[in-house]
Protein backbone atom coordinates (compact mmCIF):
# COMPACT_ATOMS: atom_id res chain seq x y z
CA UNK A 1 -42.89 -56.44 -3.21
CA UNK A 2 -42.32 -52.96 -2.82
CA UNK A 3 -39.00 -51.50 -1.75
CA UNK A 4 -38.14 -50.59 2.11
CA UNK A 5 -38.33 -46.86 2.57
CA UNK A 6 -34.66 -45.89 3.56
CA UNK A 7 -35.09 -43.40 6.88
CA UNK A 8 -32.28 -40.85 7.66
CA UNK A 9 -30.82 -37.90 9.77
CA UNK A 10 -32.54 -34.97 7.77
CA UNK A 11 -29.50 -32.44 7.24
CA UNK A 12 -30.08 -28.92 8.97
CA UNK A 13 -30.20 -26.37 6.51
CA UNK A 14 -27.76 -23.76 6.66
CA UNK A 15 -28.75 -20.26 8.05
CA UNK A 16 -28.20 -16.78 6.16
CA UNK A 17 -26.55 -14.83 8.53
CA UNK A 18 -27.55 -11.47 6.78
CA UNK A 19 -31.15 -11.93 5.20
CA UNK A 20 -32.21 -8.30 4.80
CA UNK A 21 -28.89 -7.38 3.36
CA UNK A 22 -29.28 -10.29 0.90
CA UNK A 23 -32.66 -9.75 0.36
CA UNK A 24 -31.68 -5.59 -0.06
CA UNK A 25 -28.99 -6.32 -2.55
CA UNK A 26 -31.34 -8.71 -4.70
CA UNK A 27 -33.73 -6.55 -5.09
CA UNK A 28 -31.74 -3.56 -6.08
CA UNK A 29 -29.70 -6.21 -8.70
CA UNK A 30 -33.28 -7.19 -10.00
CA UNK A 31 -34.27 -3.49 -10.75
CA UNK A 32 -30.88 -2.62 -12.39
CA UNK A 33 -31.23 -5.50 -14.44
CA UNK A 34 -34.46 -4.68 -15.66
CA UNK A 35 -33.75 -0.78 -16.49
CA UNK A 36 -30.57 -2.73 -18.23
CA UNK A 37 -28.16 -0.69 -16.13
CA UNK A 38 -24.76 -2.42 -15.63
CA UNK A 39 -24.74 -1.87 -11.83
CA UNK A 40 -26.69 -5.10 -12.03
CA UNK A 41 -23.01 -6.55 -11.49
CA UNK A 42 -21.68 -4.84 -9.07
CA UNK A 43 -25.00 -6.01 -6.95
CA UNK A 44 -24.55 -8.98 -8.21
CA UNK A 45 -20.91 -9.39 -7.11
CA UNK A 46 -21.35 -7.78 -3.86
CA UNK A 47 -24.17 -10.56 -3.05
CA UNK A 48 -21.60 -13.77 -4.01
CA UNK A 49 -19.17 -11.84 -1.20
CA UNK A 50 -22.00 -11.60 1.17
CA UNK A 51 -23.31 -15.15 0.53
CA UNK A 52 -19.63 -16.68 1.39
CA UNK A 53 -19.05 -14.57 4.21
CA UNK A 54 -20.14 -16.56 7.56
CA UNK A 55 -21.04 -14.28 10.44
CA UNK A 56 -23.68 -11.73 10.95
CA UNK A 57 -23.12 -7.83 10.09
CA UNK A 58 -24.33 -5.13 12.29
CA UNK A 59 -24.38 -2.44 9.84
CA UNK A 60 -23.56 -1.60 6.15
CA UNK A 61 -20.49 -0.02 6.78
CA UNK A 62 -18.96 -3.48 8.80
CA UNK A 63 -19.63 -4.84 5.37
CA UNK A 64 -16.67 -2.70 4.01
CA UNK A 65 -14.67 -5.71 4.88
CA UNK A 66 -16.01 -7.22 2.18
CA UNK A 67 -14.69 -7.40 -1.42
CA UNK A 68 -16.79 -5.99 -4.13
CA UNK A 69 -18.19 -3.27 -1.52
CA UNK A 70 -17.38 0.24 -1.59
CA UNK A 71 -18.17 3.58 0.20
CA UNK A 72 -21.07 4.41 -1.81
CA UNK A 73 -22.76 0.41 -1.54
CA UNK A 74 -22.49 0.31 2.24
CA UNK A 75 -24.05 3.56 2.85
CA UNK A 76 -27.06 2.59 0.89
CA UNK A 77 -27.09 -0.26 3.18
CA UNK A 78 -26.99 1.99 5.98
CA UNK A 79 -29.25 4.09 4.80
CA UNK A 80 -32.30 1.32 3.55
CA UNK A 81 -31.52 -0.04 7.61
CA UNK A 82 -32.35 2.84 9.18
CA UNK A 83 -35.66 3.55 6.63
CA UNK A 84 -36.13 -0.56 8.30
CA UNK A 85 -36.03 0.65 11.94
CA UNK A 86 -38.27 3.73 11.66
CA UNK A 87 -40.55 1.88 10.02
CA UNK A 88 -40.52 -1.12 12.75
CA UNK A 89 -39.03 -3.65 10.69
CA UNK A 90 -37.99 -7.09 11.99
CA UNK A 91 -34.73 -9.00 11.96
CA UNK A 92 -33.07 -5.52 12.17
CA UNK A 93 -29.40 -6.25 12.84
CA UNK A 94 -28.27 -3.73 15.99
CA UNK A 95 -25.66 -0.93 15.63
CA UNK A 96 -24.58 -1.52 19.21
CA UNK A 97 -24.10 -4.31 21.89
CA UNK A 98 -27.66 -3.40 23.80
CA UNK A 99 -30.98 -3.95 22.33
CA UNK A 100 -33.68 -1.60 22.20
CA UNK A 101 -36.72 -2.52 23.25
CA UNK A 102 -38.14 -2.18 19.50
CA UNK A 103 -35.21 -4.66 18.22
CA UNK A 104 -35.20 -7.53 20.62
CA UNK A 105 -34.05 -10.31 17.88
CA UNK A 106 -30.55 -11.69 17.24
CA UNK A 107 -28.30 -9.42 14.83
CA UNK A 108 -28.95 -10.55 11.58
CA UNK A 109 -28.67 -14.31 12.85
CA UNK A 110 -32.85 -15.43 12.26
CA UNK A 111 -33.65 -16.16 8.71
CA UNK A 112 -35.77 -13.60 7.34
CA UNK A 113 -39.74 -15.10 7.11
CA UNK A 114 -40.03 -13.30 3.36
CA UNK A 115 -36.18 -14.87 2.45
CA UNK A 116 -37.06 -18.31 0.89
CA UNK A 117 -34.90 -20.85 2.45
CA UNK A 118 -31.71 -21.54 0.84
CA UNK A 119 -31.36 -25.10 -0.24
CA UNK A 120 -28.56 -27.17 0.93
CA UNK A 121 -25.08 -26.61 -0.72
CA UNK A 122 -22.73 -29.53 -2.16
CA UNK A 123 -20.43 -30.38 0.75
CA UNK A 124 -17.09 -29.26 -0.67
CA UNK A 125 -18.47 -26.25 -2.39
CA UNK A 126 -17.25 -22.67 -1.60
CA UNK A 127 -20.64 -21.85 0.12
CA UNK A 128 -20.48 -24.12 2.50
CA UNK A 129 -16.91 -23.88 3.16
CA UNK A 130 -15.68 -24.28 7.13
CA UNK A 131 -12.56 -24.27 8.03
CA UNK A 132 -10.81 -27.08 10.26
CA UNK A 133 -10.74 -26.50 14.15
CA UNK A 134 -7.25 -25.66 14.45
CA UNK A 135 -6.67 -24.89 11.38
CA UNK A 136 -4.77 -21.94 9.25
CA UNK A 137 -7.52 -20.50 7.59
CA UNK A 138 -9.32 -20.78 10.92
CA UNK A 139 -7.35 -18.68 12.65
CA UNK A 140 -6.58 -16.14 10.36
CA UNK A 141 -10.70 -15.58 10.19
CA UNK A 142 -10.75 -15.11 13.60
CA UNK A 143 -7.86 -12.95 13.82
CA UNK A 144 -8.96 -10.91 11.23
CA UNK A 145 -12.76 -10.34 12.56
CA UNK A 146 -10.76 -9.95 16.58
CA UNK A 147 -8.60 -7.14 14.94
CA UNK A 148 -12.32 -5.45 13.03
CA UNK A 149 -14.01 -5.26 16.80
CA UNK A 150 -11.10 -4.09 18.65
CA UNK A 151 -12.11 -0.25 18.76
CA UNK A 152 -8.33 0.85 19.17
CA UNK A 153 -6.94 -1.77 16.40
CA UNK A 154 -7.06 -0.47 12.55
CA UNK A 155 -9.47 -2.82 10.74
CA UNK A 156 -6.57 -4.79 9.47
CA UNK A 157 -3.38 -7.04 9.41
CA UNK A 158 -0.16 -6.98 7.22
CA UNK A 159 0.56 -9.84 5.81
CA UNK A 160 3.96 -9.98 8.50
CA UNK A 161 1.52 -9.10 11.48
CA UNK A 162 -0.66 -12.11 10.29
CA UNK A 163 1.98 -15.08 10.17
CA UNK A 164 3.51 -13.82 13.85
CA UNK A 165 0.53 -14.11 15.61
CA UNK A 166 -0.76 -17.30 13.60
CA UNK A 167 2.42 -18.42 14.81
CA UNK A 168 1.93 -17.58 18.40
CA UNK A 169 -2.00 -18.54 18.60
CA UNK A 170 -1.71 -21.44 16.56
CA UNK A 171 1.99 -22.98 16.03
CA UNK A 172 2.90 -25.52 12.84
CA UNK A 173 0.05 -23.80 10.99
CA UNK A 174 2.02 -20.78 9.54
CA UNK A 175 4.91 -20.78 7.07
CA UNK A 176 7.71 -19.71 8.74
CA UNK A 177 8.81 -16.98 6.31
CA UNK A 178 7.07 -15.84 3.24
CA UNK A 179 6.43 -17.91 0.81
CA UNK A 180 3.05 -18.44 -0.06
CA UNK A 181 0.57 -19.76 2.57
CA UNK A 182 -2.19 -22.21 1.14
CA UNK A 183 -4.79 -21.42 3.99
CA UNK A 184 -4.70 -17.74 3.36
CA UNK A 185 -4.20 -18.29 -0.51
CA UNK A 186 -7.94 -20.48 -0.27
CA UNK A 187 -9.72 -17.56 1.44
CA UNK A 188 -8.62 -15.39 -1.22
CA UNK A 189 -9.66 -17.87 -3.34
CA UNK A 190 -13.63 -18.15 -1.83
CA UNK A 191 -13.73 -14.07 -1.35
CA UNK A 192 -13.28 -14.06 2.27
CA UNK A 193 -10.33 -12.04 2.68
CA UNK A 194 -9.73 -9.19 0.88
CA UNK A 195 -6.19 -7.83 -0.03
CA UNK A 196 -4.86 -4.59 -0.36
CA UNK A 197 -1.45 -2.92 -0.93
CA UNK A 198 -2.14 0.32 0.89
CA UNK A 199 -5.08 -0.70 3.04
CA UNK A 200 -4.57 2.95 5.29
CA UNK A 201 -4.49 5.06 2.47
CA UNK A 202 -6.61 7.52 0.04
CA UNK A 203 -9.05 10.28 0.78
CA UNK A 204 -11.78 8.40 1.12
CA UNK A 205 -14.97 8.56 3.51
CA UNK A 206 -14.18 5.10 4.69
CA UNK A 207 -10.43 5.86 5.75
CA UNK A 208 -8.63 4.25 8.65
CA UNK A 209 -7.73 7.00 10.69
CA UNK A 210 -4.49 5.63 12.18
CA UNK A 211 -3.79 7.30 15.74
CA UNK A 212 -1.53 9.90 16.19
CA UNK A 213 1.97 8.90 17.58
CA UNK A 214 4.10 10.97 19.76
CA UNK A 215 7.41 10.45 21.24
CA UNK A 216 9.07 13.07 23.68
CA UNK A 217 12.93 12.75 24.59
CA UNK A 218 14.02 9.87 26.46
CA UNK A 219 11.32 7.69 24.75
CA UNK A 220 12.46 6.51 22.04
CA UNK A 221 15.85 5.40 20.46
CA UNK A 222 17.23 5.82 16.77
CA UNK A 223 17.72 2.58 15.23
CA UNK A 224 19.11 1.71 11.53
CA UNK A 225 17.42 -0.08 9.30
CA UNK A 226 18.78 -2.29 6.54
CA UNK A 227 17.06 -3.68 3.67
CA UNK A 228 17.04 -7.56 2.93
CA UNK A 229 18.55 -6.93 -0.19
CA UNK A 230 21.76 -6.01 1.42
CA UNK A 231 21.94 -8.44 3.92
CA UNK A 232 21.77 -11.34 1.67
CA UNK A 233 24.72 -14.29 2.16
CA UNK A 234 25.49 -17.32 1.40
CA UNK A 235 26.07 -19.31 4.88
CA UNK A 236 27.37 -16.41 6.52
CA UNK A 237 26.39 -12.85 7.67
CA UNK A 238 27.26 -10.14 4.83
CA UNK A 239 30.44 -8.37 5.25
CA UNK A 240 28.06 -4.83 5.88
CA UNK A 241 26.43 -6.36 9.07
CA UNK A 242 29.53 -7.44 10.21
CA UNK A 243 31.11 -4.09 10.17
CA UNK A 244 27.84 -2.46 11.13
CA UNK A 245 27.87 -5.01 14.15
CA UNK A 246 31.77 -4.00 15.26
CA UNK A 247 31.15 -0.08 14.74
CA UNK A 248 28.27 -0.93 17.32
CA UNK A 249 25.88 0.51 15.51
CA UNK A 250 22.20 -0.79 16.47
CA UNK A 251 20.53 -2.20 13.09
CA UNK A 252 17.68 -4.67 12.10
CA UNK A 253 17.24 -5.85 8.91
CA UNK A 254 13.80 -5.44 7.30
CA UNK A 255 12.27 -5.53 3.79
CA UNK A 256 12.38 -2.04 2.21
CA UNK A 257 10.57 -0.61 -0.74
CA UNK A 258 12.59 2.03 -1.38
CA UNK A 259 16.40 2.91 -0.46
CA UNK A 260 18.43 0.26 1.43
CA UNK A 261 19.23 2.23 4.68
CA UNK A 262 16.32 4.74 6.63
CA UNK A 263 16.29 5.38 10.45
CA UNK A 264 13.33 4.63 12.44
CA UNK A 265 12.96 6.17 16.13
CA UNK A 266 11.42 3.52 17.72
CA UNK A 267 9.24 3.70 21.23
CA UNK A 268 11.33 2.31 23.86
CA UNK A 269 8.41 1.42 26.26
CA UNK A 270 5.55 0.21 24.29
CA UNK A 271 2.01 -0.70 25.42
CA UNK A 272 2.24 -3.70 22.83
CA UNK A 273 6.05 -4.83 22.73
CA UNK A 274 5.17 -6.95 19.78
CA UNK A 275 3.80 -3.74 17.81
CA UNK A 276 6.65 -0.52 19.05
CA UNK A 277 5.74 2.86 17.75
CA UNK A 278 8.01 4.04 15.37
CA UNK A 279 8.75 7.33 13.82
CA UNK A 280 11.12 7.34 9.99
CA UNK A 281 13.65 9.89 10.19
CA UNK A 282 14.08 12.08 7.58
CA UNK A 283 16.69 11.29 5.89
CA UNK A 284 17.13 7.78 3.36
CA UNK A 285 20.37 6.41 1.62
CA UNK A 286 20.68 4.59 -1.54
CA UNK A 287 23.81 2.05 -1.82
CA UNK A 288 24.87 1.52 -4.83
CA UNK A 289 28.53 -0.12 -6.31
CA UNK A 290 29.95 1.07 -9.26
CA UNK A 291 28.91 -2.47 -11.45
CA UNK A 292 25.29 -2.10 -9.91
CA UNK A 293 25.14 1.28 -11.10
CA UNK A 294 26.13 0.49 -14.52
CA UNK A 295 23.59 -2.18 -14.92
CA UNK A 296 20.82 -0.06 -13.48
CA UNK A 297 21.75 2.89 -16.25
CA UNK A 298 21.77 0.19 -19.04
CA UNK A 299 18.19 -1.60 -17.92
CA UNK A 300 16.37 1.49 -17.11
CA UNK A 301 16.63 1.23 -13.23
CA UNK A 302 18.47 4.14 -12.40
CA UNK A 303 15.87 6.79 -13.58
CA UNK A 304 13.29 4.45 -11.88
CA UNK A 305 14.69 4.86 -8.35
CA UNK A 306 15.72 8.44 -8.12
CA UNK A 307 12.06 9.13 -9.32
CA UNK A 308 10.49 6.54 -6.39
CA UNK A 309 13.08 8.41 -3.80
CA UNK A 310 11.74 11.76 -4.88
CA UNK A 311 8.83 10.80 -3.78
CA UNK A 312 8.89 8.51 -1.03
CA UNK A 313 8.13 11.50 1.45
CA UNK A 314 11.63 11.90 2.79
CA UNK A 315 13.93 14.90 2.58
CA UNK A 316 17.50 14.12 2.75
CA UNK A 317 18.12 11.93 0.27
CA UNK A 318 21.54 10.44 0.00
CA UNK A 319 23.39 8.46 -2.69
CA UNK A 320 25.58 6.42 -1.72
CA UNK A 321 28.18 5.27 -4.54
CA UNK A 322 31.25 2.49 -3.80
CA UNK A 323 34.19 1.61 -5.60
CA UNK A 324 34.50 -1.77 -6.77
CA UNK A 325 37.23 -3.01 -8.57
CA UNK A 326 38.95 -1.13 -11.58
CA UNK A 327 36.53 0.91 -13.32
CA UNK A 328 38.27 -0.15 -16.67
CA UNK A 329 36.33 -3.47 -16.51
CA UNK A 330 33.12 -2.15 -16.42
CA UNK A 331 30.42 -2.51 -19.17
CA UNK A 332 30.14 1.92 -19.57
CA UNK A 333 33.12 4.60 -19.52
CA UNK A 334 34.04 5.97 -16.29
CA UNK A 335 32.83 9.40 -18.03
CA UNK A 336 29.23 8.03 -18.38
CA UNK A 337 29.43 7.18 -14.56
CA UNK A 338 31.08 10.54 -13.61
CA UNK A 339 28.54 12.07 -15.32
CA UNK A 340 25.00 10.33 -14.09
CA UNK A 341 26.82 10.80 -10.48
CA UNK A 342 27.17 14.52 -11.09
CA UNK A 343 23.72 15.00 -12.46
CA UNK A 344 21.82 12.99 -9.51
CA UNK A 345 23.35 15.84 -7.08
CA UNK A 346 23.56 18.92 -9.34
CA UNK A 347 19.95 18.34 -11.14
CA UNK A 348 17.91 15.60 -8.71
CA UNK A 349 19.28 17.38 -5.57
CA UNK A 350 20.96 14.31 -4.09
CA UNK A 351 23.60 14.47 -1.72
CA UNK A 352 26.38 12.06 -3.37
CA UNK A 353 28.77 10.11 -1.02
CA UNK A 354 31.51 8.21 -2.41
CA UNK A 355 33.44 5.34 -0.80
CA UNK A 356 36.58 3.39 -1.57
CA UNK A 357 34.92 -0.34 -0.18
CA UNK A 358 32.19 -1.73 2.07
CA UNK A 359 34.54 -0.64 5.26
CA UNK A 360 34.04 3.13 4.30
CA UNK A 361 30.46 2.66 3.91
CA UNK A 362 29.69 0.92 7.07
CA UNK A 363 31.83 3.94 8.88
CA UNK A 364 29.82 6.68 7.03
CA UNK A 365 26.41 4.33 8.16
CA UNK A 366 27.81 4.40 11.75
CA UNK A 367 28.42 8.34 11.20
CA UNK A 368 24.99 9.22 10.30
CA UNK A 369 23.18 6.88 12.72
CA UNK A 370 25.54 9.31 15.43
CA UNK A 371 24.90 12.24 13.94
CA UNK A 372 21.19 11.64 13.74
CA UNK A 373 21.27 10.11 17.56
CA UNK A 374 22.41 14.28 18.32
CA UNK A 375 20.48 15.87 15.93
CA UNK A 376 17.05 14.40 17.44
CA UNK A 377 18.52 14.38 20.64
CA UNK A 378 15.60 16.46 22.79
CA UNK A 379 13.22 16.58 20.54
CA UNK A 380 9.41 15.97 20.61
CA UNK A 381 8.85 13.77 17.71
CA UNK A 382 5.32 13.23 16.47
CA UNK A 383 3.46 11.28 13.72
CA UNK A 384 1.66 12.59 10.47
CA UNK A 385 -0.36 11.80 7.93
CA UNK A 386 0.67 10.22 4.57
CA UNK A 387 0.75 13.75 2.06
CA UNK A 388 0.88 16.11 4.60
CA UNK A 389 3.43 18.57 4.75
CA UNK A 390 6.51 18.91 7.53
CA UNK A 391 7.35 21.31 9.62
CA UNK A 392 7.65 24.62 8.28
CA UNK A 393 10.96 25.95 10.07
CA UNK A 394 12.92 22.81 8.37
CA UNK A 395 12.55 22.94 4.64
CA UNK A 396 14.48 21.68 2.00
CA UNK A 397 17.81 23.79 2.82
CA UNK A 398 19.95 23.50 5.51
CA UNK A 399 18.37 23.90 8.80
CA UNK A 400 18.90 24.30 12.32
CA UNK A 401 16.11 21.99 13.64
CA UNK A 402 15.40 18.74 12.37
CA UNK A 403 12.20 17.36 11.02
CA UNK A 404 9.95 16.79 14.13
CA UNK A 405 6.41 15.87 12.07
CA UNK A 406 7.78 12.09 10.69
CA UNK A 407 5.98 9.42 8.75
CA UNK A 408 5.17 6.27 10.90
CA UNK A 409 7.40 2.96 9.25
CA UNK A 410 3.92 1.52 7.79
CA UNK A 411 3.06 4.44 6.19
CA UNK A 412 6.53 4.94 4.54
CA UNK A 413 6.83 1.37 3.51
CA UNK A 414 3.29 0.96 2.39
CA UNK A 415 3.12 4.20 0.52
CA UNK A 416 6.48 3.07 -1.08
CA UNK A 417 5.31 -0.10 -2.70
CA UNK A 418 6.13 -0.54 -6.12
CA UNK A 419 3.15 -2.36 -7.64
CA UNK A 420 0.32 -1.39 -5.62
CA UNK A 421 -2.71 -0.35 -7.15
CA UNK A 422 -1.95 3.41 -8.95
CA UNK A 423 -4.39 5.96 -10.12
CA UNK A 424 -4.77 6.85 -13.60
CA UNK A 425 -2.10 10.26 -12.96
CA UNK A 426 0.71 7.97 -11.93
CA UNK A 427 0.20 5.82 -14.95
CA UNK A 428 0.22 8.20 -17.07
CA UNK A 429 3.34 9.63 -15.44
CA UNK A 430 5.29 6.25 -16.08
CA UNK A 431 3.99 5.92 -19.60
CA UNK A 432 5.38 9.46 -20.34
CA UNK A 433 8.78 8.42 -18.69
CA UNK A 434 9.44 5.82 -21.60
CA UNK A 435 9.95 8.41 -24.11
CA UNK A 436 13.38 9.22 -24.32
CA UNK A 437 14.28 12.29 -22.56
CA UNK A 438 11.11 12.35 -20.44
CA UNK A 439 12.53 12.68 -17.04
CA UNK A 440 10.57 12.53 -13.61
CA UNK A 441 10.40 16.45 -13.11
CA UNK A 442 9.12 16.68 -16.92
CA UNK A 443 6.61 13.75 -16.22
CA UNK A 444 5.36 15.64 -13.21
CA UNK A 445 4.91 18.83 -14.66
CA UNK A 446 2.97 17.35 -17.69
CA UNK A 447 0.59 15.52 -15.78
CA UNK A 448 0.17 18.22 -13.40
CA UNK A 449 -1.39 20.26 -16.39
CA UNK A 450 -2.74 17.17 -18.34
CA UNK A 451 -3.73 14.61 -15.58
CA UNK A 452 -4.98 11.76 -17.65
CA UNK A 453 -4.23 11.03 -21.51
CA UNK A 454 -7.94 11.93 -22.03
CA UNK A 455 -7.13 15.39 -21.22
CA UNK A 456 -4.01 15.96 -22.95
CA UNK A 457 -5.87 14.20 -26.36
CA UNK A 458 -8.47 16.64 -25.72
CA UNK A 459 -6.37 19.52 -25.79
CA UNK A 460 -4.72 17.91 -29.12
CA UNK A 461 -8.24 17.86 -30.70
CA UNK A 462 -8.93 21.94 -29.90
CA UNK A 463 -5.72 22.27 -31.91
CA UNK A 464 -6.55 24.15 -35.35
CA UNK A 465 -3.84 23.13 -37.39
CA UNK A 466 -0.91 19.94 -36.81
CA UNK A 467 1.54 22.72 -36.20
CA UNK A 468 -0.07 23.88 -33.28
CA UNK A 469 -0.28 20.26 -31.99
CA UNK A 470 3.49 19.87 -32.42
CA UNK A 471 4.41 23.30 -30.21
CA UNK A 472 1.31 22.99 -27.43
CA UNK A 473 3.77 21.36 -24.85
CA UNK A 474 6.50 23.36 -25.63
CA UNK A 475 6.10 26.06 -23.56
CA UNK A 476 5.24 23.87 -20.30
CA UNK A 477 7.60 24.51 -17.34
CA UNK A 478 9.92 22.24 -15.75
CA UNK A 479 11.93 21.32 -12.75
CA UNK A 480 13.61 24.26 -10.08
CA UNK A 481 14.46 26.12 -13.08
CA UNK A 482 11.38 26.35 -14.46
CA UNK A 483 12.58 25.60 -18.38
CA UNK A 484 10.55 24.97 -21.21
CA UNK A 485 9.71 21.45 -22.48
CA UNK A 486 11.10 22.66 -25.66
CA UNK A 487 9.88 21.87 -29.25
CA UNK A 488 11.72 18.98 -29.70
CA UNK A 489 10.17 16.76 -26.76
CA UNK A 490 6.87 18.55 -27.85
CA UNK A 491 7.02 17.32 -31.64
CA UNK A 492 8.42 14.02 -30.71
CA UNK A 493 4.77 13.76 -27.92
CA UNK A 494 2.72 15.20 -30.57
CA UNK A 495 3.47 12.10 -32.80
CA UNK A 496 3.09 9.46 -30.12
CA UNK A 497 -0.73 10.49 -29.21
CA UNK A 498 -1.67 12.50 -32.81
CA UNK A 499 -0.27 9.98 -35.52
CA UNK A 500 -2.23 6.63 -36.35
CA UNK A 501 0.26 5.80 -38.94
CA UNK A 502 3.52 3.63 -37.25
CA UNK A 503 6.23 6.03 -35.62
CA UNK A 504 9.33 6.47 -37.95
């Protein structure tokens, strides 16, 4: 007797949300592959991206958002859709909200008629991931794609930004500090969300151009802010907030990438009170005891930091040293200490404060937050671009007016990170830095005539004889002064790139 034929619910099949840009991208993988070009993976891991990502794109450059897509991928998408709609095409997804008469499918949504159907994915696999209703990774999706159609928002979230208003939308979903989150950590995972350290930044076509801010007087208010690092305390607030809080000095206490003290001036009536303009003043402080700064000469840190304040885009830099105990029970002579302190102001151009204890420095905190509070006081302050120079009246000597033309707080802190992704030049620069007596100036003005290590071999190679390779950096300028390298740093470089015997 002949089994019973079992009947069932026949599954729907799931629906491509972006069939031409699928079908685009597979073709263009197919003919790289073929020609045996290795663009055939970049096609090939733009398409997984697209594949994962659930909702329908309007245009190549929406698919920015995307990993594994770049400037020059989403304007051949652009470009292939518009060659589409002049040529009548169907399933055209719309640039706009209203349809033309020529385009009058849904964007992207209908399953192309040459796309073969794609057959049903494992339940449990990344492709046919869906987050929970309610959910974390839910709702930072759909905060994510909310923030990509507001016109006035900037394409994207910090990572801060993200677990407030997960918190607010959805409460019990979101960590409530920190630490890592598994729902965002799973999207990372399946490719859709994308991280970056400096998401605002580089000269690129695609750029987020962040509006500009401006506060006149009597709109804003100067406002300190301390890093976490030195509010840190074990079941009670840190002796520096507490003497911060009595001088009634207005603080909050933030994460900092570089310094531990900057001044914001923040908007005092903001459209969004969750989001208040805010302007970084121009001047930073670096806080530093006397057994801090001995361990930061010994491990290397010192040199680090001055070069990262150098160039975190702020003028006045300030160093900030406090006594701590007897300096006979440190792990370096007071000598080496008095004489790092002198060179930071005489040769880094640092303005060096000491202090006797953590009283002194609080007062000198709550006399600079005063002094700024007058300085500023009247002035039109407006926003600029990450790079871009100041004003020109205020330069780097003493000057009447203060800086007016400020970083914004995200572009300071962003710009300041210390492992975001770094170009080839600033690489090199740290590389060059490990060789003893390779300072930050000399780094700079190496790489500034040899930008890459392929350049400065290159110049090695046009060398006639080793001697010549030994003195080629000598003569390269350095610093304010403008003094040579010298033929000792130069010999002792020449080895490190020239000789493929072990260094003696």
């Amino acid at each position: 007797m002949a089994a019973p034929v079992r009947l069932g619910r026949k599954r729907p099949l799931p629906i491509c949300p972006n069939p031409l840009f699928v079908r685009w991208l597979t073709e263009w993988r197919d003919e790289a592959a073929s020609r045996g070009r290795r663009t055939q993976f970049v096609f090939q891991k733009a398409l997984r991206s697209l594949r994962r990502y659930p909702l329908p794109l309007r245009s190549g450059k929406e698919a920015k958002i995307l990993r594994h897509f770049g400037d020059g991928l989403c304007r051949m998408l652009d470009q292939r859709l518009q060659q589409h709609r002049s040529s009548g095409g169907d399933h055209a997804p719309s640039s706009s909200g209203a349809k033309s008469p020529a385009l009058e499918e849904p964007p992207a949504g209908v399953p192309d008629s040459s796309m073969p159907v794609p057959s049903q994915a494992k339940v449990g696999s990344s492709s046919s991931y869906w987050p929970a209703r309610h959910s974390g990774a839910r709702a930072v999706l759909l905060l994510l794609y909310r923030e990509h159609l507001n016109p006035s928002g900037h394409s994207f979230l910090t990572k801060e930004e993200l677990l407030q208003r997960c918190a607010q939308d959805v409460p019990g979903v979101a960590p409530v500090s920190a630490r890592p989150w598994p729902a965002l950590r799973s999207l990372l995972h399946r490719n859709l969300v994308f991280r970056t350290h400096q998401p605002a930044s580089g000269a690129s076509e695609g750029r987020v151009q962040q509006p500009l801010l401006e506060l006149r007087p009597g709109e804003y208010r100067v406002l300190l802010c301390v890093d976490v690092g030195e509010a840190k305390g074990a079941g009670h607030r840190p002796e520096l907030l507490r003497q911060l809080q009595r001088l009634h000095v207005t603080h909050t206490v933030r994460k900092l990438h570089v310094g531990d003290f900057v001044w914001v001036a923040q908007e005092t009536r903001p459209r969004d009170p969750a989001r208040p303009g805010e302007l970084v003043l121009d001047h930073i402080v670096e806080r530093k005891r006397l057994d801090d700064l001995c361990s930061s000469i010994i491990d290397g840190r010192f040199r680090e930091q001055k070069f990262r304040l150098k160039r975190c885009g702020l003028g006045r830099r300030v160093y900030l040293v406090e006594e701590h105990g007897s300096v006979h029970n440190l792990s370096l002579p007071e000598s080496t200490l008095l004489q790092a302190v002198t060179n930071t102001q005489v040769i880094d151009g640092f303005f060096v404060k000491r202090t006797a204890d953590i009283k002194e420095s609080a007062a000198y905190l709550a006399l600079l937050t005063r002094g700024l509070e007058r300085l500023y006081q009247g002035h039109t302050l407006r926003s600029r671009p990450w790079g871009a120079p100041g004003d020109p009246e205020s330069g780097a000597g003493p000057s009447p007016n203060p800086l007016c033309s400020l970083l914004t707080f995200n572009d300071f802190n962003t710009g300041a990170i210390k492992n975001k992704a770094q170009s080839v030049r600033e690489v090199f620069a740290r590389q060059l830095m490990q060789v003893r007596g390779v300072s930050g100036e000399k780094a700079a003005a190496l790489v500034d005539r040899y930008s890459t290590p392929a350049s400065l071999l290159a110049a090695y190679d046009a060398c006639a004889t080793p001697k010549e390779q030994e003195m080629l950096l000598s003569t390269v300028k350095c610093g304010r002064l403008q003094r040579n390298l010298g033929p000792a740093l130069s010999r002792t470089l020449s080895q490190l790139y020239c000789s493929y015997s072990p260094l003696t």
